[in-house]
Protein backbone atom coordinates (compact mmCIF):
# COMPACT_ATOMS: atom_id res chain seq x y z
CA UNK A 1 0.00 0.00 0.00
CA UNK A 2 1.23 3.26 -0.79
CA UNK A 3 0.89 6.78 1.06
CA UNK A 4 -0.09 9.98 -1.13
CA UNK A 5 0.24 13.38 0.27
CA UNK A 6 -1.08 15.60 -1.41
CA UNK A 7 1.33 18.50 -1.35
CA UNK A 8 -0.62 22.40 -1.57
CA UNK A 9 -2.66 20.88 1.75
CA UNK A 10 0.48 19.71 3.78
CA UNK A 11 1.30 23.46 2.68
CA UNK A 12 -1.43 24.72 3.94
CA UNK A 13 -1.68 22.64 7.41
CA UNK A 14 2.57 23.52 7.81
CA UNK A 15 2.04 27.20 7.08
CA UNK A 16 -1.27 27.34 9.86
CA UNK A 17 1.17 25.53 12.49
CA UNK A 18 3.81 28.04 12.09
CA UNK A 19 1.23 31.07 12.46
CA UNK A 20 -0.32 29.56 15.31
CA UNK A 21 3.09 29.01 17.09
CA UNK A 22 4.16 32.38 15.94
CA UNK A 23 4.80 34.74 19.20
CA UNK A 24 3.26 37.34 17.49
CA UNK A 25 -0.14 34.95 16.80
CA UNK A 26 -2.55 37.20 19.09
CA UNK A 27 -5.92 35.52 18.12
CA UNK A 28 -8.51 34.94 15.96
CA UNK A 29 -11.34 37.53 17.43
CA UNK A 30 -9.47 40.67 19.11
CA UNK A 31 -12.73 42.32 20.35
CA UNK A 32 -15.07 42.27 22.93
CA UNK A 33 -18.82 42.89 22.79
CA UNK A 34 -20.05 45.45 26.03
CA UNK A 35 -23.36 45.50 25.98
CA UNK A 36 -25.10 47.90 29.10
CA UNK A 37 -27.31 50.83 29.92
CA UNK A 38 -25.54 54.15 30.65
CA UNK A 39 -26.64 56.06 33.63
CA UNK A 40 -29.06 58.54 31.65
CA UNK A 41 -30.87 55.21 30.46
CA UNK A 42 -29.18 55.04 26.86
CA UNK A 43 -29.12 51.86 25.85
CA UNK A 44 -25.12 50.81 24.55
CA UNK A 45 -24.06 48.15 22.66
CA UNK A 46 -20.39 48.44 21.40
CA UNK A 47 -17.35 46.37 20.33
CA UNK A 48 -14.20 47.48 21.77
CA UNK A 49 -10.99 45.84 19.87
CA UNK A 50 -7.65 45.14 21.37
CA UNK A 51 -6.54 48.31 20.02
CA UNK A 52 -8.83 50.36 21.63
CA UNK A 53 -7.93 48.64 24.38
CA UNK A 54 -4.08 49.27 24.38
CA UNK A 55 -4.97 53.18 23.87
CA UNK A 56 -6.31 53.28 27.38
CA UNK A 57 -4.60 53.53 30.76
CA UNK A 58 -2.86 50.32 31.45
CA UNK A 59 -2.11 48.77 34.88
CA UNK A 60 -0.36 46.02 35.82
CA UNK A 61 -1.32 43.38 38.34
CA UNK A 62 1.89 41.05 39.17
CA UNK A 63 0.67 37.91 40.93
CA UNK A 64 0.44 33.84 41.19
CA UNK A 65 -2.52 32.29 39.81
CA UNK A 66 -3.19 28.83 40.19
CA UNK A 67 -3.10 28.13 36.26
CA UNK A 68 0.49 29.11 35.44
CA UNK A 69 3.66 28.71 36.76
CA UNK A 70 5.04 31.23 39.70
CA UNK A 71 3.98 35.01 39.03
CA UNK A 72 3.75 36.71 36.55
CA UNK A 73 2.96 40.25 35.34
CA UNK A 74 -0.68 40.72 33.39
CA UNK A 75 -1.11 44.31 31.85
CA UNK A 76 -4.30 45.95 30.71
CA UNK A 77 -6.95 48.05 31.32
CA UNK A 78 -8.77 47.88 34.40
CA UNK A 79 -12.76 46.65 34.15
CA UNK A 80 -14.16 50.23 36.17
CA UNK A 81 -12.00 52.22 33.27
CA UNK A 82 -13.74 50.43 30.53
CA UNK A 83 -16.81 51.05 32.10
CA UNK A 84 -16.42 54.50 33.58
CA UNK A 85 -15.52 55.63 29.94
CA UNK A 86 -18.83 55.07 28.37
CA UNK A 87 -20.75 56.26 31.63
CA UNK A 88 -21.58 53.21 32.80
CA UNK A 89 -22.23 52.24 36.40
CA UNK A 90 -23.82 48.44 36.92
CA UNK A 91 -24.93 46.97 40.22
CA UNK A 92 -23.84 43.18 38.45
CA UNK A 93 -21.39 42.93 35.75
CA UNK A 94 -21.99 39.79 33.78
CA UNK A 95 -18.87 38.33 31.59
CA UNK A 96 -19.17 35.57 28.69
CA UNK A 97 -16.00 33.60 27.32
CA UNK A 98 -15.84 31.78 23.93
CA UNK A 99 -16.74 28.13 25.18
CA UNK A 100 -20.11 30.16 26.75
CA UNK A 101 -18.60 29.74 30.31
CA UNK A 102 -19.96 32.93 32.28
CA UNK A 103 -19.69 34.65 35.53
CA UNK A 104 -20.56 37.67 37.42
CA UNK A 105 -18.95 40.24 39.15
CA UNK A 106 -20.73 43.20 41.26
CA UNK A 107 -19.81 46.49 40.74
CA UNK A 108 -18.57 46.66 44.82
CA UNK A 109 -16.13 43.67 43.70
CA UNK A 110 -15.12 45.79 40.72
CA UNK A 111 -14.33 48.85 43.00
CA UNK A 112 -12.46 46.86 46.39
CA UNK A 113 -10.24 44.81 44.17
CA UNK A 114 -9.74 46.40 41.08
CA UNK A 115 -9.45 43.56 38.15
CA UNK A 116 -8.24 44.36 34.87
CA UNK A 117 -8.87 42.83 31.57
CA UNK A 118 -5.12 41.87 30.59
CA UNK A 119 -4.35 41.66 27.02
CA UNK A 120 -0.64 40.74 28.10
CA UNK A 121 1.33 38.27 30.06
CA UNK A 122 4.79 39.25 30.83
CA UNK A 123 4.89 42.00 28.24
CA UNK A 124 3.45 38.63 25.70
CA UNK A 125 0.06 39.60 24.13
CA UNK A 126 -2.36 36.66 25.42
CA UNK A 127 -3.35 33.85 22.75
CA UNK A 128 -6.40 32.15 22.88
CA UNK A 129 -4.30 29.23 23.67
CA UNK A 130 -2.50 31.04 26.63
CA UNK A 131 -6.00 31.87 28.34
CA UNK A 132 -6.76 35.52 26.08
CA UNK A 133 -7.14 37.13 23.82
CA UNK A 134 -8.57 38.52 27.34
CA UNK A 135 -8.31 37.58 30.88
CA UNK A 136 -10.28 39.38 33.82
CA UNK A 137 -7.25 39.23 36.18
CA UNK A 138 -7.84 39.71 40.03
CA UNK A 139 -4.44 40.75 42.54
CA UNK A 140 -4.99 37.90 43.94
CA UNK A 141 -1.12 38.10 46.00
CA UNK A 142 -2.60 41.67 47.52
CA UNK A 143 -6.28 40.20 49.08
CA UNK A 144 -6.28 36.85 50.99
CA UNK A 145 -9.85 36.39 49.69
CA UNK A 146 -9.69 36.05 46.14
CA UNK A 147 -8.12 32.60 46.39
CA UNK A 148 -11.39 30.94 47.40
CA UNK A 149 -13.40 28.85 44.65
CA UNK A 150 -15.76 32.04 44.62
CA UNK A 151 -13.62 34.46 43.22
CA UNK A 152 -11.24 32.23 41.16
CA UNK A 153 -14.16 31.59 39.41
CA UNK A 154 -14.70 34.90 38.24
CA UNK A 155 -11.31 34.76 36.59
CA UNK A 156 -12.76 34.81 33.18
CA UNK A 157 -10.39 33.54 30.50
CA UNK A 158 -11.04 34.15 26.87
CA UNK A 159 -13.40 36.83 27.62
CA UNK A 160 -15.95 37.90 24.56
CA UNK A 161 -18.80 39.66 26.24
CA UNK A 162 -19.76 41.94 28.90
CA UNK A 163 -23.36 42.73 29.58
CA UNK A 164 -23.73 45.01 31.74
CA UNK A 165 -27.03 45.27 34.28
């Protein structure tokens, strides 16, 4: 019995590989959907990119999560700033990854600790197989707390939506 490959598809699967393994492979869907009510009642419904993203203030939250290796240093933009910019002020914050996985997050959560939606890792834009294009990242070295179940559940990776109530 003899093997045929057929050659432009072993390309084609050889040249996807390489992109995928790339460093500088980000991922397939850089945005996220915010979906919420601003505070004079106008409804808002927006998709903010990862560039849009980058362009606001970044902070960086170094800490050890329970998914990686020792610490590490996640950069973005914190969740409130997002939110604060298109007048927004929720009593529940409700998040939505891209396997449909959801959680919540009240807006007092949002205020005490501060989480940020980190588009990097170490100064490495996050891949959807490294847990992004998105991550709602909790300092969870600075608050005792935030390594119970409850809140390590909230640590949304892959993050697509927010809907805002």
């Amino acid at each position: 019995m003899t093997m045929k490959l057929s050659l432009p598809p072993l390309l084609i699967s050889c040249f996807f590989a390489f992109l995928l393994s790339s460093p500088y492979a980000i991922a397939l869907s850089t945005n996220i959907t915010l979906s919420a009510h601003q505070a004079n009642g106008k409804k808002v419904e927006l998709t903010v990119s990862l560039e849009q993203i980058e362009q606001l203030p970044q902070t960086i939250i170094t800490t050890q999560l329970p998914w990686i290796n020792g610490q590490a240093a996640f950069k973005g933009v914190k969740l409130s700033t997002l939110l604060e910019m298109h007048s927004i002020k929720p009593s529940l914050i409700r998040l939505k990854a891209l396997n449909d996985y959801t959680t919540e997050v009240t807006w007092q959560e949002m205020l005490q600790y501060e989480p940020i939606i980190a588009i990097k890792k170490d100064e490495q834009y996050l891949k959807i197989r490294d847990y992004g294009p998105f991550w709602l990242i909790f300092p969870l070295d600075q608050y005792a707390e935030l390594q119970q179940t409850t809140y390590l559940a909230k640590m949304i990776w892959q993050l697509e939506s927010i809907k805002v109530e």
